[in-house]
Protein backbone atom coordinates (compact mmCIF):
# COMPACT_ATOMS: atom_id res chain seq x y z
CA UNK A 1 0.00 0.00 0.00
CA UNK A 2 2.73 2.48 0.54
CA UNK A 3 3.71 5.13 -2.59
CA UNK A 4 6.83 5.33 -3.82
CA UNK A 5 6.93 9.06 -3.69
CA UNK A 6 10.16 9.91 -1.25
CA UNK A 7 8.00 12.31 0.60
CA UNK A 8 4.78 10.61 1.23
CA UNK A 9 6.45 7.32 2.31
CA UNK A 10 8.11 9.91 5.22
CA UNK A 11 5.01 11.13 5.59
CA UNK A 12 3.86 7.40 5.57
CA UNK A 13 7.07 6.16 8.21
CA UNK A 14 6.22 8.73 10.89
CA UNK A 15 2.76 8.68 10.84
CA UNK A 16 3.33 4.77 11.53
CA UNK A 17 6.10 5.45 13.45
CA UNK A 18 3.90 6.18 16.35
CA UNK A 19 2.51 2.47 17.29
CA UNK A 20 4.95 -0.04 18.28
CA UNK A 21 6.00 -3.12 15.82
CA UNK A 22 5.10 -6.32 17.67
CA UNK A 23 6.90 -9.39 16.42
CA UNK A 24 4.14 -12.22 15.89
CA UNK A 25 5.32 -15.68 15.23
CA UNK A 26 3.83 -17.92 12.88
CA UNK A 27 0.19 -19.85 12.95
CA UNK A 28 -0.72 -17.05 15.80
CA UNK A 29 -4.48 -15.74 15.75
CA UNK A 30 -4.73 -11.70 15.32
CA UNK A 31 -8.25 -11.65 14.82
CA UNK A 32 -11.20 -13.87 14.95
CA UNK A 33 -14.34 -14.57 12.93
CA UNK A 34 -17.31 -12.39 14.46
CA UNK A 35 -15.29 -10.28 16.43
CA UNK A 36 -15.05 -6.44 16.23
CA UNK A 37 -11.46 -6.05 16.83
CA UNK A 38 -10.03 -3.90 19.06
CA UNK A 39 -7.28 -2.00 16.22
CA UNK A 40 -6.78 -1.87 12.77
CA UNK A 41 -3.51 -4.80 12.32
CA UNK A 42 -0.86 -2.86 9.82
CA UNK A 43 1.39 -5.43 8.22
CA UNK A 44 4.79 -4.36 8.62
CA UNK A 45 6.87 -7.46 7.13
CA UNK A 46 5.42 -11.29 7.05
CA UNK A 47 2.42 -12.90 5.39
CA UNK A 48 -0.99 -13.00 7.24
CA UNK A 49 -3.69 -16.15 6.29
CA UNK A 50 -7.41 -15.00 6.14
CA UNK A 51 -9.75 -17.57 6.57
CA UNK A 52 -12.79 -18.93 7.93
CA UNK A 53 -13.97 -22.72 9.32
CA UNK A 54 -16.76 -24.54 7.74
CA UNK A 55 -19.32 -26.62 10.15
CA UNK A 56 -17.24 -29.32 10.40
CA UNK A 57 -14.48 -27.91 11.14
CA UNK A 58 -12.44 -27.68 7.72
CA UNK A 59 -10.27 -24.39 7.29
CA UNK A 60 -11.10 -22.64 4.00
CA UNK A 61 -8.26 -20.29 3.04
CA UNK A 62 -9.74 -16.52 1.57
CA UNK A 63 -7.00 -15.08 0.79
CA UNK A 64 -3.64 -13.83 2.01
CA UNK A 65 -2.07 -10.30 2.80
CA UNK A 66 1.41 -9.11 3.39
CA UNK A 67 3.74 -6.06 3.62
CA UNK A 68 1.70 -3.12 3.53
CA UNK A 69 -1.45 -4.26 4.19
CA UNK A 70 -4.61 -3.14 6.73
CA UNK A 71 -6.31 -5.91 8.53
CA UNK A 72 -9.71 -6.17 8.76
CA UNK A 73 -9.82 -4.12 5.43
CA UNK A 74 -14.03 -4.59 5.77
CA UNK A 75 -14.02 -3.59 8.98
CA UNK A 76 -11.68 -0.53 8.93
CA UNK A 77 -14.11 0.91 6.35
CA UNK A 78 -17.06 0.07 7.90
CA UNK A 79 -18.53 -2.30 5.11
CA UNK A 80 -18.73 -4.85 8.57
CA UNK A 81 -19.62 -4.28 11.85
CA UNK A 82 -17.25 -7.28 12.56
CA UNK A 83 -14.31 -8.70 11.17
CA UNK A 84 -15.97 -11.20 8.23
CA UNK A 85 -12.78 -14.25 9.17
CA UNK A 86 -10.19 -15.50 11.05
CA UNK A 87 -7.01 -14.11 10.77
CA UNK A 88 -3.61 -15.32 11.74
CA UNK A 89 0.10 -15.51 10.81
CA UNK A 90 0.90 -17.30 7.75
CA UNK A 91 4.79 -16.70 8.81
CA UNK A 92 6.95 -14.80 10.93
CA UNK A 93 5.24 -11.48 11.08
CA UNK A 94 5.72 -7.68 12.23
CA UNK A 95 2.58 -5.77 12.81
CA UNK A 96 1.56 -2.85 14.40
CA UNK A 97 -1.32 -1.90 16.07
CA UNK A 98 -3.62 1.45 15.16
CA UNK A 99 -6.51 2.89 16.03
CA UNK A 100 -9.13 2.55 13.60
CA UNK A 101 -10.13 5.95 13.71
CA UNK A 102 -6.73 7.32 13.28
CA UNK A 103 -5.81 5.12 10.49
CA UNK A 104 -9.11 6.21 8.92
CA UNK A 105 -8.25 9.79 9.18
CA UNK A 106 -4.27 9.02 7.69
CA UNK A 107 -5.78 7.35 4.90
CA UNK A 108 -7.92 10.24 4.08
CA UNK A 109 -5.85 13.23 4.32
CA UNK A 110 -3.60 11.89 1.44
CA UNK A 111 -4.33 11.71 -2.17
CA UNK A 112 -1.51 9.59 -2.92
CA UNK A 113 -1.86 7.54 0.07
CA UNK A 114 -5.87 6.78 -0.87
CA UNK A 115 -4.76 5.97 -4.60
CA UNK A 116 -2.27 3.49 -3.47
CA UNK A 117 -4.46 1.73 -0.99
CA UNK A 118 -7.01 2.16 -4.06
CA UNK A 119 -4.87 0.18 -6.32
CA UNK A 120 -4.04 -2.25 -3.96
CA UNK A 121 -7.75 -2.95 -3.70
CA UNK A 122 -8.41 -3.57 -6.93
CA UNK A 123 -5.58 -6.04 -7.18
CA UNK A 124 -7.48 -8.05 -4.45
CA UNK A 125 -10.29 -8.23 -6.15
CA UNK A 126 -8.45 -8.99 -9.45
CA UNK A 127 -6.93 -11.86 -7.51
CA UNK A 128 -10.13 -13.13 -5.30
CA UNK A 129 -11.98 -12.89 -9.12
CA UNK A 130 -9.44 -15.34 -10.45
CA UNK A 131 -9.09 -17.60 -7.51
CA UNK A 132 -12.79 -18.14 -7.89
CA UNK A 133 -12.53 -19.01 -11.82
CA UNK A 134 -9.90 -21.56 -10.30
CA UNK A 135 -12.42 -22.87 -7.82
CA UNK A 136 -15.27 -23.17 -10.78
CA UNK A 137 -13.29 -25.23 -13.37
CA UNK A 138 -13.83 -28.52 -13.69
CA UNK A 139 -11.20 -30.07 -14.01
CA UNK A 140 -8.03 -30.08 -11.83
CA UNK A 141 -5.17 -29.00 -14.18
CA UNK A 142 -7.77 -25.88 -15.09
CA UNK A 143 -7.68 -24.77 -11.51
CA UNK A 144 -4.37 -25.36 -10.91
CA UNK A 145 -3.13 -22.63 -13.15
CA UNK A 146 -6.31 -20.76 -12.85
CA UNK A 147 -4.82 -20.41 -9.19
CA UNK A 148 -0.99 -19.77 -10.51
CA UNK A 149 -2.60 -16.81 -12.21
CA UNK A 150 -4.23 -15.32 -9.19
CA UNK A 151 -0.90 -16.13 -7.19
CA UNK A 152 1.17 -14.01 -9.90
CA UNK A 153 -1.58 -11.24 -9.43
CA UNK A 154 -1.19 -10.85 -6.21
CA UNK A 155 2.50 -12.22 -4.67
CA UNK A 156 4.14 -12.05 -8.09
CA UNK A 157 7.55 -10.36 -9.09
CA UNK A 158 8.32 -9.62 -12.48
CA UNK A 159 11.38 -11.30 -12.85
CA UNK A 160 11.97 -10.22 -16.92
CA UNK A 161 9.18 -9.70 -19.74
CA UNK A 162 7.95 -13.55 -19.01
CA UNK A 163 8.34 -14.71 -16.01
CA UNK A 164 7.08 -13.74 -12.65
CA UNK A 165 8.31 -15.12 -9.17
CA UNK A 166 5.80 -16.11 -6.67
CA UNK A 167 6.97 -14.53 -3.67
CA UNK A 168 4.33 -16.29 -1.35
CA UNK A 169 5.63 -19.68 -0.79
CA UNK A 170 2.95 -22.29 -0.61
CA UNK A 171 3.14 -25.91 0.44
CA UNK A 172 1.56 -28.16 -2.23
CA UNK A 173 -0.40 -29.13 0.51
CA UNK A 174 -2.07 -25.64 0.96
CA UNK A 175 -2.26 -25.15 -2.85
CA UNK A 176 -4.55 -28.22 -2.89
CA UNK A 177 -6.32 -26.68 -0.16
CA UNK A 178 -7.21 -23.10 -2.08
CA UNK A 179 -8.89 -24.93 -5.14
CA UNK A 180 -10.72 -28.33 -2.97
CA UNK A 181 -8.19 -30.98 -4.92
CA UNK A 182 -6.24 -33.50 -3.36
CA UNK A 183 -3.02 -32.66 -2.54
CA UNK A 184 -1.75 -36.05 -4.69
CA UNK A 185 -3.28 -34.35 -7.91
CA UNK A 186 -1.98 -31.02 -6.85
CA UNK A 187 1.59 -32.70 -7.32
CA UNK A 188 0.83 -34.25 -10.65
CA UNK A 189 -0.57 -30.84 -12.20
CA UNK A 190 2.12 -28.87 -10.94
CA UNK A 191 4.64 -31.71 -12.38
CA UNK A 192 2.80 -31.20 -15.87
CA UNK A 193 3.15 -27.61 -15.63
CA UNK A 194 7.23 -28.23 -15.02
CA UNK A 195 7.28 -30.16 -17.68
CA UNK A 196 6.09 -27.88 -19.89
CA UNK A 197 7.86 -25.68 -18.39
CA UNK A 198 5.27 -23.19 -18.04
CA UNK A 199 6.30 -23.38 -14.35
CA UNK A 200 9.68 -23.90 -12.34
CA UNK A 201 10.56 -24.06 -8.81
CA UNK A 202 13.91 -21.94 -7.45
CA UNK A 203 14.63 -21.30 -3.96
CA UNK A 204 11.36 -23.03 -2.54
CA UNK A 205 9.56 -20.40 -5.14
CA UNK A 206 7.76 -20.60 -8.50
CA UNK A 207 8.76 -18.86 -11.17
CA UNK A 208 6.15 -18.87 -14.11
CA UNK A 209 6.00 -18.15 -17.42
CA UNK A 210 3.54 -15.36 -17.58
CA UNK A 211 3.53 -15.00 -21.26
CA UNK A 212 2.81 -18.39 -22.17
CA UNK A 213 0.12 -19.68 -19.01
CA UNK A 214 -1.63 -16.43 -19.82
CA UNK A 215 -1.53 -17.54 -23.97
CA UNK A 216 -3.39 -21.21 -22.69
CA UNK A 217 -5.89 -19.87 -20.49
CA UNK A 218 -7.24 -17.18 -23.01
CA UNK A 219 -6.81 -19.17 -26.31
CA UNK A 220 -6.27 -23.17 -25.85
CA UNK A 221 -8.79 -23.83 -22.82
CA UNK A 222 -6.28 -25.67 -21.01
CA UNK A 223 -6.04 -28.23 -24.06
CA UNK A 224 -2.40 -27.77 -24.37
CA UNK A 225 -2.09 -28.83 -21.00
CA UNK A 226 -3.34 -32.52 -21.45
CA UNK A 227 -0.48 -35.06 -21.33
């Protein structure tokens, strides 16, 4: 959320500057379903998991947020009364805690502040768009890189005019558990996708090939994919 612009981000760093960083370690609840938290969370460094818990008791994965971010972004602008899900640490986190009120009014008073927290926005709902196509396809190799997609539109770094890194590193485990697939067929999509080297892993990261994932998905309907 934070502009580049050397002045604003001072602007930005002081304003912050005020509330403590508190070091959270992973898998460590900030704020639960139902609950009308107490402070707006501001994600320093670290990845946060937002979720909620069906009736019996299975954890289904919204989304996730990281450096820059304001947690409960529905309740902070009063689209909730209460926070909508359960959120905790994905990993080692910094936060710090603000008033909602005065993060409210710091948001407001600048334009360039607003229009990055604007554009941040819409890249959520770019991503929670896509990670629903994912969940709606039919068949597994469909959602898998439906769900690369929304990973590259919301953790991805351009790495040259083709490739993006993945900077949120996910277990194949929880991939399987964003689009409802075992994690066994997770591994075998994700091992078609190396093979066609549409996707690679470096570092415990993917790196995909933008160009050519985004060239399936909009003209072959996954047909290419099918080995």
């Amino acid at each position: 959320m934070l502009p580049s612009n050397d002045a604003n981000q001072k602007n930005v760093d002081s304003f912050l500057s005020k509330y403590p960083v508190r070091h959270v370690k992973k898998n460590q609840s900030l704020i639960y379903q139902g609950e009308i938290p107490p402070v707006v969370y501001f994600v320093k460094s670290g990845v946060v998991k937002i979720y909620n818990i069906t009736n019996g008791g299975e954890e289904k994965v919204v989304g996730y947020e990281t450096d820059g971010g304001f947690l409960p972004i529905e309740w902070l602008f009063d689209r909730s009364p209460v926070s909508l899900y359960y959120h905790s640490t994905f990993t080692d986190c910094e936060v710090r805690r603000v008033p909602k009120s005065e993060a409210k009014l710091f948001i407001s008073s600048s334009q360039e502040t607003t229009s990055a927290l604007l554009d941040r926005c819409v890249s959520m709902y770019l991503g929670a768009t896509i990670h629903l196509q994912a969940l709606e396809q039919s068949k597994a190799q469909s959602k898998v890189l439906c769900l690369f997609q929304y990973l590259v539109m919301r953790f991805g770094e351009q790495v040259d005019k083709n490739h993006s890194k993945i900077k949120l590193r996910l277990t194949q485990q929880e991939i399987s558990t964003l689009i409802g697939i075992t994690r066994e067929t997770a591994s075998i999509e994700i091992g078609k996708l190396i093979k066609l080297k549409i996707l690679k892993l470096k570092d415990n990261c993917y790196i995909i090939d933008t160009d050519r994932a985004q060239r399936i998905l909009g003209e072959n309907g996954f047909e290419e994919l099918a080995l």
